[in-house]
Protein backbone atom coordinates (compact mmCIF):
# COMPACT_ATOMS: atom_id res chain seq x y z
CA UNK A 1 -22.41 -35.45 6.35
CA UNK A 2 -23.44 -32.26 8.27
CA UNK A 3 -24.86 -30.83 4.80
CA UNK A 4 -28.31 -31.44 5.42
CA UNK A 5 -28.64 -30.55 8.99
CA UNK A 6 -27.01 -27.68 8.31
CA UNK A 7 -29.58 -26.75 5.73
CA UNK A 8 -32.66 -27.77 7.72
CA UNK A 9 -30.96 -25.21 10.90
CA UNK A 10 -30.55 -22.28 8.28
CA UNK A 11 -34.22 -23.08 6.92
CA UNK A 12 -35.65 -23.04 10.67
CA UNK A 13 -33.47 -19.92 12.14
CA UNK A 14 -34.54 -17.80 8.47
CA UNK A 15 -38.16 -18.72 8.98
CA UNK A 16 -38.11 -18.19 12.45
CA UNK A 17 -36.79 -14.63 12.14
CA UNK A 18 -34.76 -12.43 14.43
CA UNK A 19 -35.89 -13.17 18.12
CA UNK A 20 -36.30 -8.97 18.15
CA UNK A 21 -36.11 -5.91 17.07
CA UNK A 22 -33.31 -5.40 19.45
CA UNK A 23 -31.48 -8.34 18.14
CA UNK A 24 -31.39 -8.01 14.74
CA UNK A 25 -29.95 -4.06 15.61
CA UNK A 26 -26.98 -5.66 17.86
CA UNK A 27 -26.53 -7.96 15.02
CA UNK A 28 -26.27 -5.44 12.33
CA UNK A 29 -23.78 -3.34 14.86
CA UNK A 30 -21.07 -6.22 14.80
CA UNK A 31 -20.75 -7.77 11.63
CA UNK A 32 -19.21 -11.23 11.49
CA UNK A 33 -14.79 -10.81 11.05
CA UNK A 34 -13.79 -12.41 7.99
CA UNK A 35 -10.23 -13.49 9.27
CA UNK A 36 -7.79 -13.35 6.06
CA UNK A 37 -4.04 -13.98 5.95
CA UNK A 38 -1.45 -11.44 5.90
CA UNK A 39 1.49 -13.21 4.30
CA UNK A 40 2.00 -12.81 0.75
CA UNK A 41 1.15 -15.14 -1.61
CA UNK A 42 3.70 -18.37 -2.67
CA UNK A 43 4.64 -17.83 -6.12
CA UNK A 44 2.66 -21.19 -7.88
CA UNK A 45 5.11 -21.07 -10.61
CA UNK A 46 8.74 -20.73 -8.67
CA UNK A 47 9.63 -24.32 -9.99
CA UNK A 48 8.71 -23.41 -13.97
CA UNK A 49 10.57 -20.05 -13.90
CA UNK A 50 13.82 -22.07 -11.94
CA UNK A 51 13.39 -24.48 -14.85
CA UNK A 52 13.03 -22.09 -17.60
CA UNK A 53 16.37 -20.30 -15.87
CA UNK A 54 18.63 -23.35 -16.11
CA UNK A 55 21.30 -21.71 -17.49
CA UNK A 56 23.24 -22.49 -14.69
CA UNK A 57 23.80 -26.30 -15.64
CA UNK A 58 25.06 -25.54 -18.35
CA UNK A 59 27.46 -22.85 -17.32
CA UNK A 60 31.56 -23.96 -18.70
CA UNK A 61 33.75 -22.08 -16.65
């Protein structure tokens, strides 16, 4: 797995520190972008209610 590499790179680069003052300033001035979706949510529980509302099977017209 990449696990422990990754852990040995984030040991090195937090020991190491910043490579300057400068650095850790530009770094502070753009903060990573969390990316998030912008589509609502799925209803988990669309099947359950369409089950509960089966009303419709047993509709004698």
């Amino acid at each position: 797995t990449q696990f422990p590499e990754a852990i040995r790179r984030k040991l090195v680069l937090e020991l190491a520190g910043p490579a300057s003052p400068q650095w850790a300033a530009e770094e502070a001035a753009h903060p990573p972008v969390v990316l998030a979706q912008d589509k609502p949510a799925t209803d988990c529980l669309v099947g359950e209610k369409m089950w509960r509302d089966r009303s419709w099977m047993f509709d004698t017209r």
